[in-house]
PDB file of N, CA and C in Angstrom:
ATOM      1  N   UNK A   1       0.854  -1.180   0.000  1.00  0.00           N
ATOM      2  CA  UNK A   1       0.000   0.000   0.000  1.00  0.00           C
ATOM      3  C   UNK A   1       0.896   1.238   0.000  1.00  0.00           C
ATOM      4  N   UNK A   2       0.630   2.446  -0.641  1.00  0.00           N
ATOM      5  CA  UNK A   2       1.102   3.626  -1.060  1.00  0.00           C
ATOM      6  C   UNK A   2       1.226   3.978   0.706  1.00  0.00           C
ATOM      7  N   UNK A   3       2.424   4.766   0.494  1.00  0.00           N
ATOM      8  CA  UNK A   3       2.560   5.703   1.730  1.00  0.00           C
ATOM      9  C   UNK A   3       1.315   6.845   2.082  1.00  0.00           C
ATOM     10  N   UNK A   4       1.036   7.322   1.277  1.00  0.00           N
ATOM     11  CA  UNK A   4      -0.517   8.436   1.354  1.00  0.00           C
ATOM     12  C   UNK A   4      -1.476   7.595   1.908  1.00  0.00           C
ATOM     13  N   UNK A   5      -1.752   6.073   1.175  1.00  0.00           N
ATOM     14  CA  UNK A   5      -3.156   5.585   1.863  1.00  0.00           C
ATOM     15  C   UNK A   5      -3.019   5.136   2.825  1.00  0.00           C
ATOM     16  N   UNK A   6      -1.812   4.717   3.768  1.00  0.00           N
ATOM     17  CA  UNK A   6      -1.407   4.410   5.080  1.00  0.00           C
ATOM     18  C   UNK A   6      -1.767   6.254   6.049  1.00  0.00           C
ATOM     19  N   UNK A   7      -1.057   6.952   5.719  1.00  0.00           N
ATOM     20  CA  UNK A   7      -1.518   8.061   6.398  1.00  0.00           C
ATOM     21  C   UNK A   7      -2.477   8.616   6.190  1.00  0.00           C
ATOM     22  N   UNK A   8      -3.501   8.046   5.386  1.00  0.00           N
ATOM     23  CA  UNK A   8      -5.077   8.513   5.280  1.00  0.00           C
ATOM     24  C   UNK A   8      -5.870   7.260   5.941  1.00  0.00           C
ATOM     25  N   UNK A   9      -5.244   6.243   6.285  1.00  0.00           N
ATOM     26  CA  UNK A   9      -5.634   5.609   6.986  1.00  0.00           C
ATOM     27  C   UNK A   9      -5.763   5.678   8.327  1.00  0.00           C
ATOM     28  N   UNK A  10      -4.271   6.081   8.999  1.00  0.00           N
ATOM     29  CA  UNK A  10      -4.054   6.820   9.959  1.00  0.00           C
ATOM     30  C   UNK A  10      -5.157   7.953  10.383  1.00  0.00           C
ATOM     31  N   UNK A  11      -5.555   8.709   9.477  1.00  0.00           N
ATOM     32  CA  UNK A  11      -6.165   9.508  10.124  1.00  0.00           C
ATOM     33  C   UNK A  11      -7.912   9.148  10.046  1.00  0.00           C
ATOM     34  N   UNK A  12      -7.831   7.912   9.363  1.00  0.00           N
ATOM     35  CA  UNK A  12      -9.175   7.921   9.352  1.00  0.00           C
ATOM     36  C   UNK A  12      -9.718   7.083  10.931  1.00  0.00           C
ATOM     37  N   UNK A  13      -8.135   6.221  11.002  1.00  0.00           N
ATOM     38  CA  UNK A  13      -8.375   5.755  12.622  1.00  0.00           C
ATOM     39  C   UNK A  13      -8.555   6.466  13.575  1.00  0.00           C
ATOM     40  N   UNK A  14      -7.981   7.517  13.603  1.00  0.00           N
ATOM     41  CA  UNK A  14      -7.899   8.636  14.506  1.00  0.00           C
ATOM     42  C   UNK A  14      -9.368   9.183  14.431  1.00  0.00           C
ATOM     43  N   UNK A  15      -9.488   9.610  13.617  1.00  0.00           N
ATOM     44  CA  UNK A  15     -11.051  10.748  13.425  1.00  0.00           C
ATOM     45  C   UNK A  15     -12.482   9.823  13.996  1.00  0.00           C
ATOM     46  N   UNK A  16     -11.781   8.705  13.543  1.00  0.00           N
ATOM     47  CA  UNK A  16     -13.282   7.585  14.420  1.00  0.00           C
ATOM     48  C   UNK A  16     -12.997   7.100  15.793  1.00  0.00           C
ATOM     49  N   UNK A  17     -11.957   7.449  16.207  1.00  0.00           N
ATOM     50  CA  UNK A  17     -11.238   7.179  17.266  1.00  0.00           C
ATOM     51  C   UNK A  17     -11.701   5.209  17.460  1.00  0.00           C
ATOM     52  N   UNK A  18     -11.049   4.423  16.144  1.00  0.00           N
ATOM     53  CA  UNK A  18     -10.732   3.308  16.380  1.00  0.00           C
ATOM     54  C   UNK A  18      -9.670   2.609  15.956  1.00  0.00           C
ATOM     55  N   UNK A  19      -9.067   2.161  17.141  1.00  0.00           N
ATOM     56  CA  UNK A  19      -7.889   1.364  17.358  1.00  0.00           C
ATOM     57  C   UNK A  19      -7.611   0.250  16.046  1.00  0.00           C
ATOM     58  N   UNK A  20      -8.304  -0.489  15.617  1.00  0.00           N
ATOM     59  CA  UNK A  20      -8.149  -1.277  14.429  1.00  0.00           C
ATOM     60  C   UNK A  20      -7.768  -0.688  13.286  1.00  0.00           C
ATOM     61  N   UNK A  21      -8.639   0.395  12.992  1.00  0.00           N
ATOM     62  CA  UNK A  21      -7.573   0.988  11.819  1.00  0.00           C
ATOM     63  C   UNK A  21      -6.404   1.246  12.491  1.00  0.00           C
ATOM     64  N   UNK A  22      -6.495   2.225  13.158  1.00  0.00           N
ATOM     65  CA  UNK A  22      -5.103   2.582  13.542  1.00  0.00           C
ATOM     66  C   UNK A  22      -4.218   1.429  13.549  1.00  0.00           C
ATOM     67  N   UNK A  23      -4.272   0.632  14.104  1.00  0.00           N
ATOM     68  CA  UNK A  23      -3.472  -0.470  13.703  1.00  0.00           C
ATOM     69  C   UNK A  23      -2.765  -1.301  12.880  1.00  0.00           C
ATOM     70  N   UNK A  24      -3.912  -1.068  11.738  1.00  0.00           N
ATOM     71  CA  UNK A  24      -3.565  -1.714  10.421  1.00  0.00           C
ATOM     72  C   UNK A  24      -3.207  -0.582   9.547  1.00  0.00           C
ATOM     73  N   UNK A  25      -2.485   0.667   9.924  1.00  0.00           N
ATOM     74  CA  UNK A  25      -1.772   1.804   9.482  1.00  0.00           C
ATOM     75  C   UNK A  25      -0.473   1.967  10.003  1.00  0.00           C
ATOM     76  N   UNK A  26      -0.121   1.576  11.090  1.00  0.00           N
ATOM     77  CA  UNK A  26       1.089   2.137  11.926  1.00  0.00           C
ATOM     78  C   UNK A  26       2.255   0.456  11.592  1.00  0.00           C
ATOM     79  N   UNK A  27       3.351   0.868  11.939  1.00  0.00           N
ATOM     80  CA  UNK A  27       4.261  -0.147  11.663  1.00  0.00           C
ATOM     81  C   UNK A  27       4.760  -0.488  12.817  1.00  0.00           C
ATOM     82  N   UNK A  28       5.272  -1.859  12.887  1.00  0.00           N
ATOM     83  CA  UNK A  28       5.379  -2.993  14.206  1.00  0.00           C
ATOM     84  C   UNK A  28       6.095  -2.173  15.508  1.00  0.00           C
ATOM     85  N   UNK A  29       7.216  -1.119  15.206  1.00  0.00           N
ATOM     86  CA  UNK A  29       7.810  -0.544  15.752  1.00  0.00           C
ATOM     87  C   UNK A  29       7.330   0.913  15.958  1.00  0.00           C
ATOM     88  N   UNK A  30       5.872   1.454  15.959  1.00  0.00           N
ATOM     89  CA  UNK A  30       5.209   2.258  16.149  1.00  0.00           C
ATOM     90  C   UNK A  30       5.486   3.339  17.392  1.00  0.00           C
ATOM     91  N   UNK A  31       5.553   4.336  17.132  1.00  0.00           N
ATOM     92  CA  UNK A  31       6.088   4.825  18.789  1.00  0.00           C
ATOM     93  C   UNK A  31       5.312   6.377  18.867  1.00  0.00           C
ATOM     94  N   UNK A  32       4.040   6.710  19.693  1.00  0.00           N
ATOM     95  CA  UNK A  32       3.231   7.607  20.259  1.00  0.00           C
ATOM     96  C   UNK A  32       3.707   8.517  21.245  1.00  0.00           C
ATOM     97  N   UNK A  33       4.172   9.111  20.994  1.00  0.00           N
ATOM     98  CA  UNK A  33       4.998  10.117  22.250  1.00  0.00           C
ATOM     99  C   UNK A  33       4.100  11.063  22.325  1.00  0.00           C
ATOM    100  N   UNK A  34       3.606  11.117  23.488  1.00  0.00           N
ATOM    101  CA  UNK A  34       2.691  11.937  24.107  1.00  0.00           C
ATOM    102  C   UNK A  34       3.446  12.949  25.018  1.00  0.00           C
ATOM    103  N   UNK A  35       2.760  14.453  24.933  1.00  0.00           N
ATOM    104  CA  UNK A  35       3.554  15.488  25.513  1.00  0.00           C
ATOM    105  C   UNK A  35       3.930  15.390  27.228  1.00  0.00           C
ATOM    106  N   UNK A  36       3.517  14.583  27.688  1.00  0.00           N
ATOM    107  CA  UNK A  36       3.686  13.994  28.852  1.00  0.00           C
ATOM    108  C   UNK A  36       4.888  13.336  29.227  1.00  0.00           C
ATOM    109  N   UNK A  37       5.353  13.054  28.178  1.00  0.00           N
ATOM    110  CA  UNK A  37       6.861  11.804  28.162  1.00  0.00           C
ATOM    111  C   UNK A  37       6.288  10.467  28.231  1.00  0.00           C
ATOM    112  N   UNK A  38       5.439  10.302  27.716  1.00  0.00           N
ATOM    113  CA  UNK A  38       5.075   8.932  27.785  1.00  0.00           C
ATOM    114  C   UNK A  38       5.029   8.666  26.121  1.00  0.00           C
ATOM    115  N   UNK A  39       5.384   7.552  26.217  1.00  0.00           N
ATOM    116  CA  UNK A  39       5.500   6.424  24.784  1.00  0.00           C
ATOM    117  C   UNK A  39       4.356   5.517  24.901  1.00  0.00           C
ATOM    118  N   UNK A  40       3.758   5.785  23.478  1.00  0.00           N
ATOM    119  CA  UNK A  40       3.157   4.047  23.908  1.00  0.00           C
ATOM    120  C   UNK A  40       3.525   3.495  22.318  1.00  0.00           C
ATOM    121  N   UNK A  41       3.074   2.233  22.094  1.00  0.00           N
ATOM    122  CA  UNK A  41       3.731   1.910  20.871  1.00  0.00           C
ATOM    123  C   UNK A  41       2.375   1.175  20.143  1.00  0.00           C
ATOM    124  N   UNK A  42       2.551   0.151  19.244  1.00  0.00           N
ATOM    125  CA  UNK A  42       1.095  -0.243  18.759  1.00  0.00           C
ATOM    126  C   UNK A  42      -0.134  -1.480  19.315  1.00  0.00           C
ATOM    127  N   UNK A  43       0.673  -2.112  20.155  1.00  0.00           N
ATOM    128  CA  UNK A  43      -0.073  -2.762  21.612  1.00  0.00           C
ATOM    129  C   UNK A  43      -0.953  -1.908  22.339  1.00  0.00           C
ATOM    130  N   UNK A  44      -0.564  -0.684  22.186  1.00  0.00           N
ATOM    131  CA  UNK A  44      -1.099   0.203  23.649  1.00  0.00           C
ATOM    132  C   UNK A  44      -2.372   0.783  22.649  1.00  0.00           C
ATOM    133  N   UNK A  45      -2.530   0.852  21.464  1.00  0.00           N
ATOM    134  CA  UNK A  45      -3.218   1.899  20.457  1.00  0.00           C
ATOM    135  C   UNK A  45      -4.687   1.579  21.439  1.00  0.00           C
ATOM    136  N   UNK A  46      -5.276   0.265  21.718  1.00  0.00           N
ATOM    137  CA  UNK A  46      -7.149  -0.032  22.282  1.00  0.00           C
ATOM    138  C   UNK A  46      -6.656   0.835  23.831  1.00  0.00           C
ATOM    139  N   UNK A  47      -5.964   0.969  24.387  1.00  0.00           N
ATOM    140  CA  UNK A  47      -6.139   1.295  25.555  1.00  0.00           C
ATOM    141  C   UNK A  47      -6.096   3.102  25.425  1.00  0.00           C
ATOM    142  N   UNK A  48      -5.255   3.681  24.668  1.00  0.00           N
ATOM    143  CA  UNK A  48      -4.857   4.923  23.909  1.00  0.00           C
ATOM    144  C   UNK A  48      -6.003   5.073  23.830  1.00  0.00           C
ATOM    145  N   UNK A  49      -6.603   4.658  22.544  1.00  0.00           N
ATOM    146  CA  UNK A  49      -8.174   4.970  21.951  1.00  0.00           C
ATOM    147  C   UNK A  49      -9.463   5.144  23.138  1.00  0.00           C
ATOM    148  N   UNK A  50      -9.749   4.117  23.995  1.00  0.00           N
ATOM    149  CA  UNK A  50     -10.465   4.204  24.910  1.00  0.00           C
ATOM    150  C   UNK A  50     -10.525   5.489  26.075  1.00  0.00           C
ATOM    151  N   UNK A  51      -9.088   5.751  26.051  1.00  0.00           N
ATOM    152  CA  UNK A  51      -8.992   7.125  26.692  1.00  0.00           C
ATOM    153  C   UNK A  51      -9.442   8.209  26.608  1.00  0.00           C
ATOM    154  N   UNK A  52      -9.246   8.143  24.892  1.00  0.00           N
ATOM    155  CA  UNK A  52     -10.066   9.722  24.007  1.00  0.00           C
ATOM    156  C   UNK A  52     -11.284   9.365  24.255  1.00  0.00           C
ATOM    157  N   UNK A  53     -12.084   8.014  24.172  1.00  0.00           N
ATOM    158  CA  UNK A  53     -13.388   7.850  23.721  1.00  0.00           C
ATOM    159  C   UNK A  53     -14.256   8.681  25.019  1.00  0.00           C
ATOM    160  N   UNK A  54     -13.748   8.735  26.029  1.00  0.00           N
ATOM    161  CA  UNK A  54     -14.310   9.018  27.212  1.00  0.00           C
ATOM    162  C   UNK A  54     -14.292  10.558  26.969  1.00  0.00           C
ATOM    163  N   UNK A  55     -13.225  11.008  26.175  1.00  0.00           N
ATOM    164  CA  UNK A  55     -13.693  12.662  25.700  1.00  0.00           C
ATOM    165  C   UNK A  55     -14.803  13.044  24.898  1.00  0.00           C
ATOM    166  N   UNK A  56     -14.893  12.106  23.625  1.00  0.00           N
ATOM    167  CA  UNK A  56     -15.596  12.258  22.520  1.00  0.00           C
ATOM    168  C   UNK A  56     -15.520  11.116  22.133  1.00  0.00           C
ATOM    169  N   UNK A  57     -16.314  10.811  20.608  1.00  0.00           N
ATOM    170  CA  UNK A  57     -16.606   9.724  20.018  1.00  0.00           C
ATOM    171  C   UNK A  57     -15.746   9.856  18.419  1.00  0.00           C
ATOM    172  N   UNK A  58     -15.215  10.975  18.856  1.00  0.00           N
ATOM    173  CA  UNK A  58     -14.669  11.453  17.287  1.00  0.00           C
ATOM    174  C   UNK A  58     -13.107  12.185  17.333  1.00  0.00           C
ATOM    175  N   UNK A  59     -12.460  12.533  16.562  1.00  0.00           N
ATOM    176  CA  UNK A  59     -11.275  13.523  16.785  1.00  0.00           C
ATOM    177  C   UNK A  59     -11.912  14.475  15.208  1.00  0.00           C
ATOM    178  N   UNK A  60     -11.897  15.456  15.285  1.00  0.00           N
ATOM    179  CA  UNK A  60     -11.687  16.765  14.545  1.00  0.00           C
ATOM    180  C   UNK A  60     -10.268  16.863  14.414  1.00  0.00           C
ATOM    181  N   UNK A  61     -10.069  16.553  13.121  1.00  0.00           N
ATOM    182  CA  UNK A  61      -8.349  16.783  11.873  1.00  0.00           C
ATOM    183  C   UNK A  61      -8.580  17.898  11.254  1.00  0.00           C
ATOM    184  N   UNK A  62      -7.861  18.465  11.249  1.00  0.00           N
ATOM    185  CA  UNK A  62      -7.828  19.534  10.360  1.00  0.00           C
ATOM    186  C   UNK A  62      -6.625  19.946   9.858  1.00  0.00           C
ATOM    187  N   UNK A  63      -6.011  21.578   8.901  1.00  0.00           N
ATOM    188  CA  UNK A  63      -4.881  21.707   9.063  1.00  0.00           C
ATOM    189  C   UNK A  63      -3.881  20.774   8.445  1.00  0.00           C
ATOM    190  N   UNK A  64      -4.124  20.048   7.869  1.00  0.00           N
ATOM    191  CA  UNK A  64      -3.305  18.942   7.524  1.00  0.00           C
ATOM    192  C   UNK A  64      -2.054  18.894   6.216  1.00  0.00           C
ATOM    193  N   UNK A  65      -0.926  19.219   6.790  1.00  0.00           N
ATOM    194  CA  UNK A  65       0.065  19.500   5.916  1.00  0.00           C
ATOM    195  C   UNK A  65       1.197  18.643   5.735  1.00  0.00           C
ATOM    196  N   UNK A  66       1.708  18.133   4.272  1.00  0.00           N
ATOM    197  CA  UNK A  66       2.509  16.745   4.365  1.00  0.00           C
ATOM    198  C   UNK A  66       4.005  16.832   3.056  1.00  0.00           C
ATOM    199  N   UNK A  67       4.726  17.040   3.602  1.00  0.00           N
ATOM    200  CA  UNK A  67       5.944  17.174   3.291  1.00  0.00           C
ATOM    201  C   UNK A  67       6.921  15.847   2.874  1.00  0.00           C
ATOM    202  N   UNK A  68       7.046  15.810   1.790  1.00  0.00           N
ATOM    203  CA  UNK A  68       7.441  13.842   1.878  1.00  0.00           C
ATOM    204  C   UNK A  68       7.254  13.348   2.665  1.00  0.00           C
ATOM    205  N   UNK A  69       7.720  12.955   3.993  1.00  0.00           N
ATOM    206  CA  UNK A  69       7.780  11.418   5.278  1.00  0.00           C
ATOM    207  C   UNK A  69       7.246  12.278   6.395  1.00  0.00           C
ATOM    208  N   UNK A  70       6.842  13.369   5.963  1.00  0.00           N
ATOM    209  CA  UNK A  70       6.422  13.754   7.312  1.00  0.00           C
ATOM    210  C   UNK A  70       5.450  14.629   6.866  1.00  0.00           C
ATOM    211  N   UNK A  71       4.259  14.489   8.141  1.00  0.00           N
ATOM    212  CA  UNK A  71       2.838  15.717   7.916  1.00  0.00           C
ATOM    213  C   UNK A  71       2.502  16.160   9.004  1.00  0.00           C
ATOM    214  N   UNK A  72       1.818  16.952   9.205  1.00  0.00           N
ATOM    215  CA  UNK A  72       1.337  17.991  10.464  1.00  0.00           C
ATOM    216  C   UNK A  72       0.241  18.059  10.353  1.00  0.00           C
ATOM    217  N   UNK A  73      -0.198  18.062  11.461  1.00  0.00           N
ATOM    218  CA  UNK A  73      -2.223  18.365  11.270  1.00  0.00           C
ATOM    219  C   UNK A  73      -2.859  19.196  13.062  1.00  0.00           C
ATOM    220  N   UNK A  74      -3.203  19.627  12.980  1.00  0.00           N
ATOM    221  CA  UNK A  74      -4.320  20.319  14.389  1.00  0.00           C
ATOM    222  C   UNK A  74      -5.300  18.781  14.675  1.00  0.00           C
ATOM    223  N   UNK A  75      -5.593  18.850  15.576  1.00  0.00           N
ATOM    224  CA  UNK A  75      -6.982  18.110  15.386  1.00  0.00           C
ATOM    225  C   UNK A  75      -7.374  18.390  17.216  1.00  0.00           C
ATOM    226  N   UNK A  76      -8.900  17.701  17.353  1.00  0.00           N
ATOM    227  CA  UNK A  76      -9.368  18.616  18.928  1.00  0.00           C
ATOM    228  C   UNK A  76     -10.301  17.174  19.016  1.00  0.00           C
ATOM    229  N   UNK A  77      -9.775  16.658  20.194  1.00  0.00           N
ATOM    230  CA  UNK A  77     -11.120  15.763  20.945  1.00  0.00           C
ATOM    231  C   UNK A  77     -11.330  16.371  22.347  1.00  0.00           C
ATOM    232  N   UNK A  78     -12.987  15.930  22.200  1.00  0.00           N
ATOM    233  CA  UNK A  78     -13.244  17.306  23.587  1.00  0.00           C
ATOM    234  C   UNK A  78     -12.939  17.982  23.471  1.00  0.00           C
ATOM    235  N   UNK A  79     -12.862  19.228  24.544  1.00  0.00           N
ATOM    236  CA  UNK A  79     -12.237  19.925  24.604  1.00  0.00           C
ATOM    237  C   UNK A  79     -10.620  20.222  24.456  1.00  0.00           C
ATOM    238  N   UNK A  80     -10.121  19.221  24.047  1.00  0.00           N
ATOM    239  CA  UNK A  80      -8.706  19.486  24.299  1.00  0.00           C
ATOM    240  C   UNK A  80      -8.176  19.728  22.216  1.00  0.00           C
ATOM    241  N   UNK A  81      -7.650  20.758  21.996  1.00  0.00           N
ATOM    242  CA  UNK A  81      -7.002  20.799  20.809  1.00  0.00           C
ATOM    243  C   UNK A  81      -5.605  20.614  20.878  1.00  0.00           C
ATOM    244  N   UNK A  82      -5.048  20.225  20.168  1.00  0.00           N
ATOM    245  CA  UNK A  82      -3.483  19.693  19.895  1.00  0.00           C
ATOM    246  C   UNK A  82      -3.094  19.701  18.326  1.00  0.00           C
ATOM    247  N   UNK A  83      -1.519  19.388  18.463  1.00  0.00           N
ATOM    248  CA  UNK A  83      -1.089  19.374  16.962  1.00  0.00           C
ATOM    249  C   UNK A  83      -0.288  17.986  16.792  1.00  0.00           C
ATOM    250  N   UNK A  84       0.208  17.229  15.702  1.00  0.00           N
ATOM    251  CA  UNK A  84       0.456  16.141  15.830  1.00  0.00           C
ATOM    252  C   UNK A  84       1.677  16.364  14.483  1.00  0.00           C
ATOM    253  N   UNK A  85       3.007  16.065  14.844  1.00  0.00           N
ATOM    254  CA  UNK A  85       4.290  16.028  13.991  1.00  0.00           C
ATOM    255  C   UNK A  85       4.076  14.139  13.724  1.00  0.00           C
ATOM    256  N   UNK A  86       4.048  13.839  12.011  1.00  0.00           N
ATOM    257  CA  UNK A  86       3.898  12.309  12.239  1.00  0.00           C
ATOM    258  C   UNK A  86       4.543  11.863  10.598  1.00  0.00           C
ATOM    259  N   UNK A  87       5.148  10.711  11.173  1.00  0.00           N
ATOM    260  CA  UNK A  87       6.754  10.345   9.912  1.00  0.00           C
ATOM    261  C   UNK A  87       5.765   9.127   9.619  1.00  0.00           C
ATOM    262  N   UNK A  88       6.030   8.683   8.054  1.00  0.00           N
ATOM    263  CA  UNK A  88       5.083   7.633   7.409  1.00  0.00           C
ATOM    264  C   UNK A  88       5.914   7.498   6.125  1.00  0.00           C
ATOM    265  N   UNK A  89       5.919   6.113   6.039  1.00  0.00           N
ATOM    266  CA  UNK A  89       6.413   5.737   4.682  1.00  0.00           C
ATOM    267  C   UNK A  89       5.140   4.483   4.362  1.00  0.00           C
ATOM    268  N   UNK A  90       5.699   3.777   3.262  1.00  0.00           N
ATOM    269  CA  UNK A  90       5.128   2.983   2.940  1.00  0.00           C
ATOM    270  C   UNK A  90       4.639   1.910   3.609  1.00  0.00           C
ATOM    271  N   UNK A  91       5.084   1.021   4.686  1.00  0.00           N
ATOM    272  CA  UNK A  91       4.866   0.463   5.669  1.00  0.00           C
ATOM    273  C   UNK A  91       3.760   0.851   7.050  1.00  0.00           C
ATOM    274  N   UNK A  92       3.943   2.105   6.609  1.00  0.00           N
ATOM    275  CA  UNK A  92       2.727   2.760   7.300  1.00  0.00           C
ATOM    276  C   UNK A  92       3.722   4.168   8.373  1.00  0.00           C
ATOM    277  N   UNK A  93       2.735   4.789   9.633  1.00  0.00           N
ATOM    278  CA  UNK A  93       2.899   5.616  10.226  1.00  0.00           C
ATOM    279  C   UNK A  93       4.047   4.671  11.379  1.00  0.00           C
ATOM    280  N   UNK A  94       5.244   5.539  11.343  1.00  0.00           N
ATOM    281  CA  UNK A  94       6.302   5.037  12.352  1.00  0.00           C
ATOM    282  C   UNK A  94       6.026   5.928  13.696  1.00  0.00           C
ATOM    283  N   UNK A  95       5.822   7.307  13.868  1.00  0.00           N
ATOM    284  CA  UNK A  95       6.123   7.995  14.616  1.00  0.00           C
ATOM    285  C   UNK A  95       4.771   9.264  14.942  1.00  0.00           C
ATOM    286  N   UNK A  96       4.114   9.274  15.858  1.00  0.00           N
ATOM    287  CA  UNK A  96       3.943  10.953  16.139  1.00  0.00           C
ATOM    288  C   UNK A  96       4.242  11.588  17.516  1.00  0.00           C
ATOM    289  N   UNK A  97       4.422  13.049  17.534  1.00  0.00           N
ATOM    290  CA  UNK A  97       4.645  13.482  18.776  1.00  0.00           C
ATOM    291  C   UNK A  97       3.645  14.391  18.294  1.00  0.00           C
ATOM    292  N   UNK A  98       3.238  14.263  19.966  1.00  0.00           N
ATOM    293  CA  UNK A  98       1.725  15.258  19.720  1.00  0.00           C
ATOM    294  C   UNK A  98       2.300  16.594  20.930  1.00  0.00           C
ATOM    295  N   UNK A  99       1.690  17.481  20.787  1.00  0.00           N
ATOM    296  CA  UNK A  99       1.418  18.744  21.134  1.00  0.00           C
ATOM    297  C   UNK A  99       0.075  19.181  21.625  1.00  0.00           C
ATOM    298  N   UNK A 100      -0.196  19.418  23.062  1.00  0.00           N
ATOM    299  CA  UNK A 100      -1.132  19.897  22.879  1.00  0.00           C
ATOM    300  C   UNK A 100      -1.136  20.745  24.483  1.00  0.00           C
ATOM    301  N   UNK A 101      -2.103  21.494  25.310  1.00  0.00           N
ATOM    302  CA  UNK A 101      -1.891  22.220  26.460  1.00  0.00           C
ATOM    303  C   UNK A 101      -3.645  22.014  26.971  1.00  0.00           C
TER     304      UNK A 101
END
């Protein structure tokens, strides 16, 4: 699968806030760095997901800008808005560090 339909996959996991896509987008060595200092990797994605769900049922993407291996996007569950730095090749999404206050 094309590198684009892995990170449109990615975000389509995200925006429904479900873990299965997300899963079948991200690569074995997956790594979620949350502004907290916490890592989680692609084991952790159902427990990750369940977290947001308790915010919302959805994530709002927006903003979405993609530079060869790497794209940027805003997106807001609940109340909380953030930004997300995230590296993707063909194999799928390796990396994001999120941003948010």
């Amino acid at each position: 699968m094309a590198a684009a339909d892995k990170l449109g996959g990615y975000a389509t996991g995200f925006g429904e806030l479900n873990a299965a896509t997300l899963a079948d987008n991200v690569t074995d060595d997956y790594k979620l760095l949350d502004k907290d200092g916490k890592v989680y990797g692609k084991s952790d994605l159902p427990g990750y997901i369940a977290e947001l769900r308790k915010l919302s049922d959805k994530m709002l993407i927006t903003d979405v800008m993609v530079d060869g291996s790497m794209a940027w996007c805003k997106w807001q569950v609940g109340d909380i808005v953030g930004a997300g730095l995230i590296t993707f090749g063909d194999e799928g999404v390796s990396q994001e560090q999120l941003f948010y206050v």
